[in-house]
C-alpha atoms as a PDB file:
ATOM      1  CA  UNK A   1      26.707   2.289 -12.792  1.00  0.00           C
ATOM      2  CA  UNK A   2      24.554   4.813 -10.443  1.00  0.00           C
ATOM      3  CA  UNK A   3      21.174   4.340 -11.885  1.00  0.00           C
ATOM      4  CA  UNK A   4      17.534   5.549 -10.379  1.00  0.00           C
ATOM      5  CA  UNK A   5      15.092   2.838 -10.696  1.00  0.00           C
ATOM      6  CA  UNK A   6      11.621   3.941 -10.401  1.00  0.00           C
ATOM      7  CA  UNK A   7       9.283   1.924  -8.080  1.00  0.00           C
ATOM      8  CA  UNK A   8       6.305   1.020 -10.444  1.00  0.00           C
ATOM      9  CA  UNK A   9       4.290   0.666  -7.283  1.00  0.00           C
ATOM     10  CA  UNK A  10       5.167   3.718  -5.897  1.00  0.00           C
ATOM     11  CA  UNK A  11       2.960   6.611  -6.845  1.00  0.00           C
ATOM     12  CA  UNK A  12       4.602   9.693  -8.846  1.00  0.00           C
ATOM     13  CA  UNK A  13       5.061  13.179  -7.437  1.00  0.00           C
ATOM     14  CA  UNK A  14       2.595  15.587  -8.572  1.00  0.00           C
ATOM     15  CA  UNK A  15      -0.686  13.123  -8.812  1.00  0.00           C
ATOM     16  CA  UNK A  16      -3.301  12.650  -6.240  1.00  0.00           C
ATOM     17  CA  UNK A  17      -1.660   9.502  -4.938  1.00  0.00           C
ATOM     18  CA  UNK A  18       1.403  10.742  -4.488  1.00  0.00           C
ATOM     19  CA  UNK A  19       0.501  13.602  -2.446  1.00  0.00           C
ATOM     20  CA  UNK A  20      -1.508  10.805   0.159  1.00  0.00           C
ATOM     21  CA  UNK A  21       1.854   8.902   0.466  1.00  0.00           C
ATOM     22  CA  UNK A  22       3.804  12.016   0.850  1.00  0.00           C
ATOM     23  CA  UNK A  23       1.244  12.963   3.347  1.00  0.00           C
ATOM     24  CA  UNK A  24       1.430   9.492   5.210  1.00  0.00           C
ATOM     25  CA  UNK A  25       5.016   9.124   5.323  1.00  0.00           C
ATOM     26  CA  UNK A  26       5.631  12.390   6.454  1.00  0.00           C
ATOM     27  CA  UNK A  27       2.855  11.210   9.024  1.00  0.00           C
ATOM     28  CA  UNK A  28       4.522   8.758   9.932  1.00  0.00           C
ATOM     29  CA  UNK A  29       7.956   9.470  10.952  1.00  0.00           C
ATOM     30  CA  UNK A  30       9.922   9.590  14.040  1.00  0.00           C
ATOM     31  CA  UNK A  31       8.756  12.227  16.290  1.00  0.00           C
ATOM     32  CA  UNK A  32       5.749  12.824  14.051  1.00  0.00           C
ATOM     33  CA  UNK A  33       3.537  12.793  17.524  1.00  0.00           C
ATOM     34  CA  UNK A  34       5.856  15.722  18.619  1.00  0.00           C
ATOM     35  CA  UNK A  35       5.481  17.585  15.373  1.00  0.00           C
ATOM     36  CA  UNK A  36       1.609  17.364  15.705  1.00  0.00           C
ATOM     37  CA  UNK A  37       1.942  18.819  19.014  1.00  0.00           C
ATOM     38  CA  UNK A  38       4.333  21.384  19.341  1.00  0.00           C
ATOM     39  CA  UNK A  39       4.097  22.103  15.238  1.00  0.00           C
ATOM     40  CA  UNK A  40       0.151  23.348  14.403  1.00  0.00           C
ATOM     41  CA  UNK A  41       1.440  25.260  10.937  1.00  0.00           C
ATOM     42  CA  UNK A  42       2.976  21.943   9.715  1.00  0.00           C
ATOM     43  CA  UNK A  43       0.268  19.719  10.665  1.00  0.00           C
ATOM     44  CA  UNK A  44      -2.755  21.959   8.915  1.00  0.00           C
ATOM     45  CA  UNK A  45      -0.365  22.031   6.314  1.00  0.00           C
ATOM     46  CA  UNK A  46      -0.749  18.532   6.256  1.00  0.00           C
ATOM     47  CA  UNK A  47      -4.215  18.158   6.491  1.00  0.00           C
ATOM     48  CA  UNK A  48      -5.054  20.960   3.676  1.00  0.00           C
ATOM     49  CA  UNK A  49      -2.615  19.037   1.385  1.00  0.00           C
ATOM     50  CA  UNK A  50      -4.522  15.940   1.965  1.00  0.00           C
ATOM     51  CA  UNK A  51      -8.266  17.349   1.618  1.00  0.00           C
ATOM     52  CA  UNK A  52      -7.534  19.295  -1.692  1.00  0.00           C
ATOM     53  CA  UNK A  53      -6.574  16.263  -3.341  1.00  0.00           C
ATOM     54  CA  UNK A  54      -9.972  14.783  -1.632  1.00  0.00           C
ATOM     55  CA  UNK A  55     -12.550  17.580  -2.038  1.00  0.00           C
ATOM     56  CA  UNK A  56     -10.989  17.947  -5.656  1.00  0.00           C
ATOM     57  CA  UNK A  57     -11.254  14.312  -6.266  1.00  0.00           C
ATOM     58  CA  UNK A  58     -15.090  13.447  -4.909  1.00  0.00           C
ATOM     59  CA  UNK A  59     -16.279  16.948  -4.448  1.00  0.00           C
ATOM     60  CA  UNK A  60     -17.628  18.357  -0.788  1.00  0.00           C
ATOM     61  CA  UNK A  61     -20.182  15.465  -0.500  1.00  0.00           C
ATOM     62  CA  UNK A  62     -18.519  12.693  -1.778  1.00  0.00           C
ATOM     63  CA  UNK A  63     -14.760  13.438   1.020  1.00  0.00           C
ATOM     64  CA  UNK A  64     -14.665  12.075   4.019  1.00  0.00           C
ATOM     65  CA  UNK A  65     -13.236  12.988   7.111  1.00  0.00           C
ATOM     66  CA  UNK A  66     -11.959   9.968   8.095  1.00  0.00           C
ATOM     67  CA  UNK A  67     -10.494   9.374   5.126  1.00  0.00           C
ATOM     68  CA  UNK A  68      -8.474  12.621   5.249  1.00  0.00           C
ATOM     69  CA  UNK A  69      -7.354  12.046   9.304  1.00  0.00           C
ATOM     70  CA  UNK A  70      -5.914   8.213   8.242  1.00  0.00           C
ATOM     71  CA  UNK A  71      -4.219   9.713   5.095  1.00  0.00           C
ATOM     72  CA  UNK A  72      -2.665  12.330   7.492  1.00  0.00           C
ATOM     73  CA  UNK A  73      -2.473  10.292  10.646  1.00  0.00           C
ATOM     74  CA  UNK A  74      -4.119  13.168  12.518  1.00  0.00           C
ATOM     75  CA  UNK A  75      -8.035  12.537  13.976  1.00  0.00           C
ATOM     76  CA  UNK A  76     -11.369  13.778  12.922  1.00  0.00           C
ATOM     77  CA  UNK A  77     -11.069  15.630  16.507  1.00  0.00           C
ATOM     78  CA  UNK A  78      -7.903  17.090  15.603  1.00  0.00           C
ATOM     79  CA  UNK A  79      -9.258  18.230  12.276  1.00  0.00           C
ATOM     80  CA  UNK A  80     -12.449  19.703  13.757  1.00  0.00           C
ATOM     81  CA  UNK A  81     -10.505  21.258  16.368  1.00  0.00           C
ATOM     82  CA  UNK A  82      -8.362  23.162  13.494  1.00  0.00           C
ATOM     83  CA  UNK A  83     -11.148  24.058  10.974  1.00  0.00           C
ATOM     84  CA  UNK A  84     -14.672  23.625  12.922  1.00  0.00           C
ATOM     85  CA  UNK A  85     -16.551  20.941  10.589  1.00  0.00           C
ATOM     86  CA  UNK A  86     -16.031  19.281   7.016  1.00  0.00           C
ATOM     87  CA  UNK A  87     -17.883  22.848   5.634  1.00  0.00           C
ATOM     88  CA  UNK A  88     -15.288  24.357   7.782  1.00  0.00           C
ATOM     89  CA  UNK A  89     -11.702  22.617   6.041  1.00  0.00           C
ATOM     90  CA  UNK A  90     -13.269  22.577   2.911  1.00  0.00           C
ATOM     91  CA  UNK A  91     -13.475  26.809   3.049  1.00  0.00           C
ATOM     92  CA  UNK A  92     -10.066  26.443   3.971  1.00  0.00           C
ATOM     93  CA  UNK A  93      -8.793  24.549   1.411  1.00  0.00           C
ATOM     94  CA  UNK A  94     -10.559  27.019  -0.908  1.00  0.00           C
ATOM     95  CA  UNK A  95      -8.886  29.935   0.061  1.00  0.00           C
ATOM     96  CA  UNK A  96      -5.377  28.169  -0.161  1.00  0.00           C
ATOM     97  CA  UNK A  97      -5.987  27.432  -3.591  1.00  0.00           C
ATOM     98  CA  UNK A  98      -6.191  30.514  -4.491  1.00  0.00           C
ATOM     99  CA  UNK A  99      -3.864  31.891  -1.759  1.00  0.00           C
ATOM    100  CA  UNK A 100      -1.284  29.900  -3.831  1.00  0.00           C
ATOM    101  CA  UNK A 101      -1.768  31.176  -7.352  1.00  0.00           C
ATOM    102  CA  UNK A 102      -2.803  34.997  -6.121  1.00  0.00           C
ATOM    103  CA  UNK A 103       0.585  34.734  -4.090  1.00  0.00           C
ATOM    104  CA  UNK A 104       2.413  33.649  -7.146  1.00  0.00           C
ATOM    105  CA  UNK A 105       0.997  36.241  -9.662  1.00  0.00           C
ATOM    106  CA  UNK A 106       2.137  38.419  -7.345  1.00  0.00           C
ATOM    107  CA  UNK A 107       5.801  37.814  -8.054  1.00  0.00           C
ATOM    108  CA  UNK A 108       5.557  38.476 -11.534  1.00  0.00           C
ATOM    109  CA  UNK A 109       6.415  41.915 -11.626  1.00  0.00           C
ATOM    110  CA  UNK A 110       4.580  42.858 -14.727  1.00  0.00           C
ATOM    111  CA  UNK A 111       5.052  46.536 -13.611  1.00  0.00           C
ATOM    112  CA  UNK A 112       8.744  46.336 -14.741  1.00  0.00           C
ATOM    113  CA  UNK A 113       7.619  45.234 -18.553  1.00  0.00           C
ATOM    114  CA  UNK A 114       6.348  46.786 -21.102  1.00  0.00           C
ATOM    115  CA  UNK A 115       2.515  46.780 -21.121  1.00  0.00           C
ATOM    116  CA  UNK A 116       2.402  43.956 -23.625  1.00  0.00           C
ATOM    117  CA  UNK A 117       4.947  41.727 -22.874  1.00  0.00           C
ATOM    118  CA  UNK A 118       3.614  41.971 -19.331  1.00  0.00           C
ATOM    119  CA  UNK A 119       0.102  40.807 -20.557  1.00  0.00           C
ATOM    120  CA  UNK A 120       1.282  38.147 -22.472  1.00  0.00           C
ATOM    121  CA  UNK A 121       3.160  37.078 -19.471  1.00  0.00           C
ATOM    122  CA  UNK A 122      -0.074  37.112 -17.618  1.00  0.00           C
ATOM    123  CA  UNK A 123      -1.877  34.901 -19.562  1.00  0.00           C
ATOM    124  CA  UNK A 124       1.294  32.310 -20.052  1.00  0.00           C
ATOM    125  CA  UNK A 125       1.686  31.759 -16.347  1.00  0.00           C
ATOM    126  CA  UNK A 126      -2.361  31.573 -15.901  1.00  0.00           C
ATOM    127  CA  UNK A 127      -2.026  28.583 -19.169  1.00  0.00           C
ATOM    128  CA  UNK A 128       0.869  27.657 -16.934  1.00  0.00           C
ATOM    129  CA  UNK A 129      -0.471  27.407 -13.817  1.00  0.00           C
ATOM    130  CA  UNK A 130      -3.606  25.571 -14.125  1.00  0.00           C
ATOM    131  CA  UNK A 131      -2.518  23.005 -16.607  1.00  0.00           C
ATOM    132  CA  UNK A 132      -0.032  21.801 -13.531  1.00  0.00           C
ATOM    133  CA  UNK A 133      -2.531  22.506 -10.893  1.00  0.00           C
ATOM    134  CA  UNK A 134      -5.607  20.448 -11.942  1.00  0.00           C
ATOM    135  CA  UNK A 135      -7.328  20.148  -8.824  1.00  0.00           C
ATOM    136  CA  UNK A 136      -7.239  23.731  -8.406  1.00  0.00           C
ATOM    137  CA  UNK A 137      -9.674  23.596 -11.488  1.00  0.00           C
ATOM    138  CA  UNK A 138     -11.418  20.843  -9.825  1.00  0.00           C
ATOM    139  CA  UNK A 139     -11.951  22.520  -6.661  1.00  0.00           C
ATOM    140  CA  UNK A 140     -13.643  25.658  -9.001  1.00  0.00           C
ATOM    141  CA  UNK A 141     -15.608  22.908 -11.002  1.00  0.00           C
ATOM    142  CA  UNK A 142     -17.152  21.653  -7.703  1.00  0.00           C
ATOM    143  CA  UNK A 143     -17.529  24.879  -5.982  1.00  0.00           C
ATOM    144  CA  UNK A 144     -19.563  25.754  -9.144  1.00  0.00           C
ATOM    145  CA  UNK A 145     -21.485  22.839  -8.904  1.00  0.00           C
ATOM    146  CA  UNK A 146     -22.802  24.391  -5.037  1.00  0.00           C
ATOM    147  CA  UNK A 147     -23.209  28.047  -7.070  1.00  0.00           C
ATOM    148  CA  UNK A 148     -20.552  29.330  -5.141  1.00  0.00           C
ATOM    149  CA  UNK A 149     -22.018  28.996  -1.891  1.00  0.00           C
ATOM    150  CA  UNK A 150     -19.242  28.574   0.323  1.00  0.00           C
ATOM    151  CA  UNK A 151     -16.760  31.130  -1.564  1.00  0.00           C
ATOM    152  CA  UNK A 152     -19.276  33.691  -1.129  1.00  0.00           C
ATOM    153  CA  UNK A 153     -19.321  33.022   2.903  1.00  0.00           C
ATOM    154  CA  UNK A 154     -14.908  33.199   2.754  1.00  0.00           C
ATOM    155  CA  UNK A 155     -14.125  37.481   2.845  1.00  0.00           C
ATOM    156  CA  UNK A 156     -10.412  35.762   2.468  1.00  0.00           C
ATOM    157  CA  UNK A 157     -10.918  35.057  -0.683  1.00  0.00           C
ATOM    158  CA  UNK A 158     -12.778  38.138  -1.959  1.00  0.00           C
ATOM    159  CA  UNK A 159      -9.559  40.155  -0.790  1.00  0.00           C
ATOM    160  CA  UNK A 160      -7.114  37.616  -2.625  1.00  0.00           C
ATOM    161  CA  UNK A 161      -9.009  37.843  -6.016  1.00  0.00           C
ATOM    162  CA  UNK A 162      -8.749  42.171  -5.397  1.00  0.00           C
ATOM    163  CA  UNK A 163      -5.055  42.146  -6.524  1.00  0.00           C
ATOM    164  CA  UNK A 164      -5.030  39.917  -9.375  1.00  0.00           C
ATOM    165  CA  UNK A 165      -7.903  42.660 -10.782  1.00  0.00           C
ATOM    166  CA  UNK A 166      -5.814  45.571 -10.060  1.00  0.00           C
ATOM    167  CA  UNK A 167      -2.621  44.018 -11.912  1.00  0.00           C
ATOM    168  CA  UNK A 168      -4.680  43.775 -14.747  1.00  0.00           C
ATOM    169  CA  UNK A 169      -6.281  46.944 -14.501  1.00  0.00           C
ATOM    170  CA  UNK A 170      -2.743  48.806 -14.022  1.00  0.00           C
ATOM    171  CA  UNK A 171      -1.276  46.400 -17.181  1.00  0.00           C
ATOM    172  CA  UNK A 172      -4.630  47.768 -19.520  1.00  0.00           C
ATOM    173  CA  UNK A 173      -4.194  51.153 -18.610  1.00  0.00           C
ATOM    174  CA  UNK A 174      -0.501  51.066 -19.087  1.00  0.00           C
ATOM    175  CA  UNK A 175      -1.464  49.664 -22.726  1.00  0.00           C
ATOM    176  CA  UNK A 176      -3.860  52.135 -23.424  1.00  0.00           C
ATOM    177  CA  UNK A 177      -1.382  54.829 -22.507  1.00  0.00           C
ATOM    178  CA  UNK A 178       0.664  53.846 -24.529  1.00  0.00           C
ATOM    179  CA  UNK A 179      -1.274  53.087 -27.458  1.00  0.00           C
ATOM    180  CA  UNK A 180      -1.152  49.258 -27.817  1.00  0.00           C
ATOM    181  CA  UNK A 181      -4.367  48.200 -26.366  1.00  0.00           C
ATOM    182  CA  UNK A 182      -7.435  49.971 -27.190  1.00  0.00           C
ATOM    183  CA  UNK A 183      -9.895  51.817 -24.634  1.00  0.00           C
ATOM    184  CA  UNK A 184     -12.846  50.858 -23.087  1.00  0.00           C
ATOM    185  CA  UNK A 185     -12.343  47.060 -22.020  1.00  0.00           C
ATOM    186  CA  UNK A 186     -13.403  46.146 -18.210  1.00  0.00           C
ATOM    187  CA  UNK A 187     -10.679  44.764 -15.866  1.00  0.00           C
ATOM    188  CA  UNK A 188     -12.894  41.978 -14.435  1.00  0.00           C
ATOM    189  CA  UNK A 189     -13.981  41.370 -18.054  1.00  0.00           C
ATOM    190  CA  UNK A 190     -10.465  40.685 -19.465  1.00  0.00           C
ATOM    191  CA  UNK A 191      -9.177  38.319 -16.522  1.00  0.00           C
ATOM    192  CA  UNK A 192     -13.116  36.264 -16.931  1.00  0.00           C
ATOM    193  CA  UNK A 193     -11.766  36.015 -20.951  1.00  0.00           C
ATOM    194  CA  UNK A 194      -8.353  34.913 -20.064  1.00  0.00           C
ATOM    195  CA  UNK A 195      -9.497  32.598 -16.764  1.00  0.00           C
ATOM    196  CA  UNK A 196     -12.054  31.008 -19.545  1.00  0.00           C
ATOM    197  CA  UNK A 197      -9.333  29.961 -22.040  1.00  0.00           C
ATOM    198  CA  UNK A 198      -7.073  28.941 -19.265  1.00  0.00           C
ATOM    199  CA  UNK A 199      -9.527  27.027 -17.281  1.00  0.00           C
ATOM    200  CA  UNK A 200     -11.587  25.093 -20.532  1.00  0.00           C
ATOM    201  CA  UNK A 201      -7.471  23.779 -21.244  1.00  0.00           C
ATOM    202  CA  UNK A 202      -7.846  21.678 -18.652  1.00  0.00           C
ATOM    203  CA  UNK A 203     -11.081  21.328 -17.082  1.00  0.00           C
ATOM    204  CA  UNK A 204     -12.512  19.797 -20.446  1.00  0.00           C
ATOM    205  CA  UNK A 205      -8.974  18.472 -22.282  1.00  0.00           C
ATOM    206  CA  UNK A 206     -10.591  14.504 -21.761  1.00  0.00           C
ATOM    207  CA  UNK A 207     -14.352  15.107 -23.291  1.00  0.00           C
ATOM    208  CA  UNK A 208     -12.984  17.107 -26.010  1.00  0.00           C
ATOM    209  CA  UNK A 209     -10.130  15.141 -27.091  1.00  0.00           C
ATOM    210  CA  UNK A 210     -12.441  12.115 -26.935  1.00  0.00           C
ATOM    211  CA  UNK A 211     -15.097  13.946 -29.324  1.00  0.00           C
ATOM    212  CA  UNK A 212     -12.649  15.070 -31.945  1.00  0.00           C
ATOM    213  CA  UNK A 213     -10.222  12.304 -31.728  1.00  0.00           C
ATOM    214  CA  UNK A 214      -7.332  14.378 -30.454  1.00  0.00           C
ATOM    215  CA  UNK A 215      -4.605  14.184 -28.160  1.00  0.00           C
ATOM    216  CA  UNK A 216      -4.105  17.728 -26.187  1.00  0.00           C
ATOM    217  CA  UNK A 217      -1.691  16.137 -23.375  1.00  0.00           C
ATOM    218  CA  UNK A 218       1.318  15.914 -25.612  1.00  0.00           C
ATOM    219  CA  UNK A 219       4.287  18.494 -25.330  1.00  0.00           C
ATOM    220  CA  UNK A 220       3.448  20.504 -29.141  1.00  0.00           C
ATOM    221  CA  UNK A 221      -0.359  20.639 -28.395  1.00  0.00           C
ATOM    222  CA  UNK A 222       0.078  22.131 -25.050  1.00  0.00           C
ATOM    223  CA  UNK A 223       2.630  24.695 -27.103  1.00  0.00           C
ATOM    224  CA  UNK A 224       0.409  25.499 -29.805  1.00  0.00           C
ATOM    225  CA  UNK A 225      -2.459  25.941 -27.563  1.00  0.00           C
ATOM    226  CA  UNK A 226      -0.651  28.459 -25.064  1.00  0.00           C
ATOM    227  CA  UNK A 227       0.246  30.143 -28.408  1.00  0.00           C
ATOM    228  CA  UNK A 228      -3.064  30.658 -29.659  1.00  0.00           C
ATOM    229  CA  UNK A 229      -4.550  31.969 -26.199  1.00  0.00           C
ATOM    230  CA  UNK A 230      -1.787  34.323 -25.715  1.00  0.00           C
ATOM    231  CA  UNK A 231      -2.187  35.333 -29.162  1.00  0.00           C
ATOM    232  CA  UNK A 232      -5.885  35.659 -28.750  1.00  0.00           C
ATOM    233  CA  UNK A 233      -5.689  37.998 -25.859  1.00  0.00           C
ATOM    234  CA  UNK A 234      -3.267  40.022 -26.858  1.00  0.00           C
ATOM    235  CA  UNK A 235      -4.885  40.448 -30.568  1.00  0.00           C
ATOM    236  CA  UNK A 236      -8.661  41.260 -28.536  1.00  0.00           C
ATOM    237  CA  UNK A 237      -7.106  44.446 -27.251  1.00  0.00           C
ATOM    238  CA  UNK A 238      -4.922  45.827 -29.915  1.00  0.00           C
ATOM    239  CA  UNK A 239      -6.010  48.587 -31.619  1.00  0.00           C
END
């Protein structure tokens, strides 16, 4: 019989530890030496993998450098040499954050559907999204915590956050063309309301599940709670 035994020791995909061992062992390779040199794409690949999971995890002050070049098998030279200073890769790993979810709203076509069905779509893949990307709420949580000091200094992100706003200008206007959503609602006002419900999911899921004694992780709770924001948002601008 062809069965798939699971290491117990070996960290799963997805979590914080399993992206440092995916890191080191594609580190540590044949020919990784080569791929460092001749390959500079894969190896800040490599190195932004690594520090998201570490600025997420302990914040800008508590990640180290030299933690990130061992988990990568790079140097704090090499990493300097990349992204200028800790301030420097921590920007960076800012902007890929949102790079990544900006690039993937993009895909969503919500021109092609029908105003509503394109906003609820919206919203689902924002529930979506974050609920499987924690440390991208992490990285926001700590980036709060330094009142948004180094987003403000990155004009990268300003111009990735422009499109998201447009999409859900063009979706609103569509809806109040149309007569299913009513007028006078601000763009940046409706993506704060659904980035809220979104965000609160996850970034406070452990301190309110411990307070009223319920369990949000399981498959039905996560349904019924993507329900209700979709519902929420959708019943805020009807008519």
């Amino acid at each position: 019989m062809n069965e798939t035994v699971q290491n117990p020791n070996k960290p799963l995909a997805g979590t914080r530890a399993g992206r440092q061992r995916a890191a080191r062992d594609a580190a540590a390779t044949p020919g990784a030496d080569r791929v460092r040199v001749n390959d500079p794409d894969r190896t800040m690949a490599n190195i932004l993998q690594v520090a998201t999971a570490e600025f997420a995890d302990k914040g800008l002050s508590g990640a180290r450098i030299d933690e990130i070049a061992a988990l990568t098998s790079t140097s704090k030279r090499m990493i300097y040499y990349y992204f200028g200073s800790k301030e420097g890769l921590y920007v960076a790993v800012l902007e890929d954050a949102y790079r990544r979810i900006r690039q993937i709203e993009s895909e969503l076509h919500l021109e092609d559907l029908a105003p509503e069905q394109a906003l609820r779509t919206l919203v689902g893949f924002t529930f979506d999204y974050q609920l499987a990307n924690p440390d991208f709420i992490r990285l926001v949580m700590n980036e709060n915590i330094h009142r948004g000091e180094f987003i403000t200094r990155s004009t990268t992100i300003q111009e990735l956050n422009i499109p998201v706003i447009h999409a859900v200008h063009n979706v609103y206007q569509r809806g109040v063309a149309a007569g299913a959503f009513r007028p006078n609602v601000d763009p940046v006002d409706l993506h704060m309301s659904i980035s809220a419900l979104c965000f609160f999911n996850v970034s406070n899921r452990h301190t309110f599940g411990a307070i009223f004694k319920r369990s949000l992780d399981t498959p039905a709770a996560t349904a019924q709670r993507r329900e209700s924001i979709v519902e929420m948002i959708v019943r805020f601008l009807r008519p």
